[in-house]
N, C-alpha and C. Protein backbone atom coordinates (compact mmCIF):
# COMPACT_ATOMS: atom_id res chain seq x y z
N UNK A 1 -10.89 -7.78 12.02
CA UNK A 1 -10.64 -6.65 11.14
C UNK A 1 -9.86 -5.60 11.91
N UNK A 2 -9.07 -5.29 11.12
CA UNK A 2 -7.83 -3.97 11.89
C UNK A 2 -8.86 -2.48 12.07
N UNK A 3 -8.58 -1.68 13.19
CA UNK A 3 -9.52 -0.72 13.31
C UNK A 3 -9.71 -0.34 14.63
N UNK A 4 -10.81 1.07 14.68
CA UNK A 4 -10.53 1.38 15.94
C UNK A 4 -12.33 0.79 16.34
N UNK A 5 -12.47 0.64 17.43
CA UNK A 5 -13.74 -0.19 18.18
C UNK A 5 -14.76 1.24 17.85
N UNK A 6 -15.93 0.53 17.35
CA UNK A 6 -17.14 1.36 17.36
C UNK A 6 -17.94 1.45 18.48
N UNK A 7 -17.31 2.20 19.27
CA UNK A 7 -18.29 3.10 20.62
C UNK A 7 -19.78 3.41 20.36
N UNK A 8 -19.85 4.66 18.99
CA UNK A 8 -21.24 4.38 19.20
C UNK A 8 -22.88 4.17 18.92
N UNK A 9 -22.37 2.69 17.93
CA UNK A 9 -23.21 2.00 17.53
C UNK A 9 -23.51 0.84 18.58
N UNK A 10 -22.55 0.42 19.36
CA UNK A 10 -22.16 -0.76 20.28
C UNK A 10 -22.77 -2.21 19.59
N UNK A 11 -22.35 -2.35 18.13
CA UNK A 11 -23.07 -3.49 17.55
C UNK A 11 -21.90 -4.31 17.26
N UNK A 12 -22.55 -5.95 17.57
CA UNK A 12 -21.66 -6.78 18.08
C UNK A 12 -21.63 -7.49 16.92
N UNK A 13 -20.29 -8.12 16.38
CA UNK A 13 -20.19 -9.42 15.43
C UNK A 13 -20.96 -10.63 15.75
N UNK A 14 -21.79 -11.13 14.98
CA UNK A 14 -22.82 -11.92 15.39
C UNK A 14 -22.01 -13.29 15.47
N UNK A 15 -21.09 -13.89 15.15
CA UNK A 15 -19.90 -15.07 15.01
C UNK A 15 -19.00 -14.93 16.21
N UNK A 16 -18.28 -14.13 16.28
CA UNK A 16 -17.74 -14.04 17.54
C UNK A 16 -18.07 -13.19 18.97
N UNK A 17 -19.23 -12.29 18.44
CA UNK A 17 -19.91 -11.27 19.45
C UNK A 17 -18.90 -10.35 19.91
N UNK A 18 -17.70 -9.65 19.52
CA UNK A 18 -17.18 -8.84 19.68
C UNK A 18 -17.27 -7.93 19.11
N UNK A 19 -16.89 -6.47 19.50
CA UNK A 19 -17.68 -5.36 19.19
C UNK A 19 -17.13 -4.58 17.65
N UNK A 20 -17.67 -4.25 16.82
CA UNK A 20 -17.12 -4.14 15.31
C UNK A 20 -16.15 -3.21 15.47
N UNK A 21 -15.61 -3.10 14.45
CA UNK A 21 -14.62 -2.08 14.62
C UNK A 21 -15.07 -1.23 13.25
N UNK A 22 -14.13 0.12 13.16
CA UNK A 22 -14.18 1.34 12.37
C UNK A 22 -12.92 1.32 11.73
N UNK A 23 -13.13 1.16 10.21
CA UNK A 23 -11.55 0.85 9.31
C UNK A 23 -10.92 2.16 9.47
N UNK A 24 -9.18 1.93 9.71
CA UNK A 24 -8.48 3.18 9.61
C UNK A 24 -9.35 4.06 8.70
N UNK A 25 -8.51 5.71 8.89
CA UNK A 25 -9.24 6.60 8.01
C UNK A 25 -8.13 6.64 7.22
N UNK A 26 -7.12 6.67 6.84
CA UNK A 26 -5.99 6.72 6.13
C UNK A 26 -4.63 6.18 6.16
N UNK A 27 -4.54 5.32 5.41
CA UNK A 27 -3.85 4.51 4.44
C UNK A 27 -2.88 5.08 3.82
N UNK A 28 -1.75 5.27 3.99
CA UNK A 28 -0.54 5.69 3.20
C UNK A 28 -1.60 7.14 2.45
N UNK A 29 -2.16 7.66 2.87
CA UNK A 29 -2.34 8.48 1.88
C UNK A 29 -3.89 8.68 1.03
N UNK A 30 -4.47 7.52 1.42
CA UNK A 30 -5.72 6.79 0.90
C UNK A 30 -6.53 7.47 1.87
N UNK A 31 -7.88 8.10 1.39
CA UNK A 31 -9.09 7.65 2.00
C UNK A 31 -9.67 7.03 1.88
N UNK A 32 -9.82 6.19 2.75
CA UNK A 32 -10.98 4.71 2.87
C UNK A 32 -11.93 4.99 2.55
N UNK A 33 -12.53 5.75 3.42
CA UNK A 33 -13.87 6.06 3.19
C UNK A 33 -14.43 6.73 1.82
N UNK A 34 -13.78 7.60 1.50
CA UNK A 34 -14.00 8.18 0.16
C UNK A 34 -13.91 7.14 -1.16
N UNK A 35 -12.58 6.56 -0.88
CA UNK A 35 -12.18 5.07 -2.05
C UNK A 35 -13.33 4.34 -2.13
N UNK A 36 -14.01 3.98 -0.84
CA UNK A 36 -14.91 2.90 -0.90
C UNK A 36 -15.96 3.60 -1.11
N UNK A 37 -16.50 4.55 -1.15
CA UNK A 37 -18.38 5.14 -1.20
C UNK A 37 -18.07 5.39 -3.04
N UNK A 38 -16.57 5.76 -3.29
CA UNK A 38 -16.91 5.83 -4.61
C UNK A 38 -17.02 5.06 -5.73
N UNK A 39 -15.59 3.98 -5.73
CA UNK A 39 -15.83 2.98 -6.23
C UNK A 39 -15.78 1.42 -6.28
N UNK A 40 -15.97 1.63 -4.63
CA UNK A 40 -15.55 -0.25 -4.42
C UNK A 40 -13.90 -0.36 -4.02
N UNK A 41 -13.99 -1.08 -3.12
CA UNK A 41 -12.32 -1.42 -2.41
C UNK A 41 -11.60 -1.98 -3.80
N UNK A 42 -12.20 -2.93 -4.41
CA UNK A 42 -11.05 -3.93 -5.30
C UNK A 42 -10.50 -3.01 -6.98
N UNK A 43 -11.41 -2.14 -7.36
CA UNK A 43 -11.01 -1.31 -7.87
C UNK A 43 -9.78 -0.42 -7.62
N UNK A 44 -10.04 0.36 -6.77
CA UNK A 44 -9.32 1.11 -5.91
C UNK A 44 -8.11 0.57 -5.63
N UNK A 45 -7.58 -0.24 -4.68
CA UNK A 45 -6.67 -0.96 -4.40
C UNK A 45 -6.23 -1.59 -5.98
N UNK A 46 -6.59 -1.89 -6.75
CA UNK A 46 -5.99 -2.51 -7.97
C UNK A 46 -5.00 -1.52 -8.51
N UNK A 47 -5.43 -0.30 -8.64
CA UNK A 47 -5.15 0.89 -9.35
C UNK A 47 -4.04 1.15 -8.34
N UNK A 48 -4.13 1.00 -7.30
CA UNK A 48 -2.95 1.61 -6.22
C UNK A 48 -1.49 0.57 -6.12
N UNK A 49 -2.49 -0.70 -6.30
CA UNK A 49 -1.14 -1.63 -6.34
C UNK A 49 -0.32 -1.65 -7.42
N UNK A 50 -1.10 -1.41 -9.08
CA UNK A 50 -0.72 -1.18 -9.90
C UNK A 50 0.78 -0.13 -9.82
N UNK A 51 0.26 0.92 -9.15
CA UNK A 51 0.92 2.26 -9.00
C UNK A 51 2.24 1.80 -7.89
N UNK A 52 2.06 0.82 -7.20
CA UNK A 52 3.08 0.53 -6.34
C UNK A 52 4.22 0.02 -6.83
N UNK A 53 3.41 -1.14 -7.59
CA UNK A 53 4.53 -2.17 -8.35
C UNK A 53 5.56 -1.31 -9.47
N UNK A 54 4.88 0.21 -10.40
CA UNK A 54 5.18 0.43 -10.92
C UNK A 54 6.52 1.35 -10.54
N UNK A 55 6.82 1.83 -8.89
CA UNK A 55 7.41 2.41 -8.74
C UNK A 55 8.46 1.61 -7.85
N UNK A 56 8.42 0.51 -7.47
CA UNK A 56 8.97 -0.40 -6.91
C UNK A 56 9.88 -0.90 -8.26
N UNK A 57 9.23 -1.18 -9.58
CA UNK A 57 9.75 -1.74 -10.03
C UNK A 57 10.71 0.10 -10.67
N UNK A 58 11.03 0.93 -10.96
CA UNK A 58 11.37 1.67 -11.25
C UNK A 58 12.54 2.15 -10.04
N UNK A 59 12.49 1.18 -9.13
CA UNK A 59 13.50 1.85 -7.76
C UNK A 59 14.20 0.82 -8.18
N UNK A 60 13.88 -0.62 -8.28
CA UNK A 60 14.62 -1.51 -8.84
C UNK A 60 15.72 -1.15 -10.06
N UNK A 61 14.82 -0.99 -10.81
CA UNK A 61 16.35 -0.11 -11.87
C UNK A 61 17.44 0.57 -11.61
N UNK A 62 16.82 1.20 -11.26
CA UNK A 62 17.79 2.88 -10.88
C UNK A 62 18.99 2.00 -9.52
N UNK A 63 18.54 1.19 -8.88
CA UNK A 63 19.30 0.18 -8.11
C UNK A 63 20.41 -0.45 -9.22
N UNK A 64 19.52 -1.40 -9.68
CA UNK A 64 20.49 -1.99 -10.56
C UNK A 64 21.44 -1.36 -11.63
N UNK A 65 20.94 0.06 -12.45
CA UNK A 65 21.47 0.70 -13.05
C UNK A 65 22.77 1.38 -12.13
N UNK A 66 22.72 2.00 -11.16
CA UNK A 66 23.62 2.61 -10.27
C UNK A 66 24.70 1.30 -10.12
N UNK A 67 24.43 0.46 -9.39
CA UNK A 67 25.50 -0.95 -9.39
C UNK A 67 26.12 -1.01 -10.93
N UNK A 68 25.63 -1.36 -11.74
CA UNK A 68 26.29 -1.63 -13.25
C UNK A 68 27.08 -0.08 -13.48
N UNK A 69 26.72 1.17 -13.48
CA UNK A 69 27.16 1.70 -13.20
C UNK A 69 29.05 2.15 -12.49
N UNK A 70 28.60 1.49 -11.35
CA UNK A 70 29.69 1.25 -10.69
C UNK A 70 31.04 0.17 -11.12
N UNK A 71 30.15 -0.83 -11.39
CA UNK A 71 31.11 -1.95 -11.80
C UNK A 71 31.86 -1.82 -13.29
N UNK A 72 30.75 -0.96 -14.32
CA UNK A 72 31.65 -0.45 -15.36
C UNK A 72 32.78 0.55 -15.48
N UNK A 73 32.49 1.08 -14.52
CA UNK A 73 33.46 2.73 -14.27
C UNK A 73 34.74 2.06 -13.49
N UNK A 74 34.37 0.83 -12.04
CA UNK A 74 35.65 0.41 -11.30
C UNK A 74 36.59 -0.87 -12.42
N UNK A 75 36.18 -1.10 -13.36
CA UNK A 75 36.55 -2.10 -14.02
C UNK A 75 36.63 -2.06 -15.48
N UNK A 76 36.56 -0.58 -16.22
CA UNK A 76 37.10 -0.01 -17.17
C UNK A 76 37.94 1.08 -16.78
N UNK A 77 38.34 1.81 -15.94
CA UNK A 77 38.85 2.76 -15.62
C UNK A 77 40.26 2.16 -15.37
N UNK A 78 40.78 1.02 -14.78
CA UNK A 78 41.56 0.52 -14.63
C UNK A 78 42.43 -0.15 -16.12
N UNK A 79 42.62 0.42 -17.18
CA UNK A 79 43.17 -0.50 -18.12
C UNK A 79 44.24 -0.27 -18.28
């Protein structure tokens, strides 16, 4: 698990016996800790990915719109 080592609990993974770790505290923006005491990681993260895709897919446009854009203006302007 990604994280910083828990000093001081010093409690060991019982499978590999290495020492647990402490999940980042923030995430693009996210509190972990808060996300998770309130409503569960898979919630949380659903709603965020949701929110990702939605602006990913909205950069996508404005991409593709700007190109079409271009190609209508360099290739009607010329008649």
């Amino acid at each position: 698990m990604p994280g910083k080592p828990d000093k001081v609990n010093n409690a060991k993974c019982p499978c590999c016996n290495e020492p647990l770790k402490i999940p980042f505290d923030n995430w693009w923006g996210r509190s972990i800790s808060k996300d998770f005491k309130k409503f569960g990681g898979a919630v949380v993260s659903y709603f965020w990915l949701i929110k990702l895709y939605f602006i990913s897919a909205l950069v996508v446009i404005a991409i593709y719109g700007g190109y079409l854009h271009y190609l209508s203006d360099y290739y009607c302007s010329t008649l």
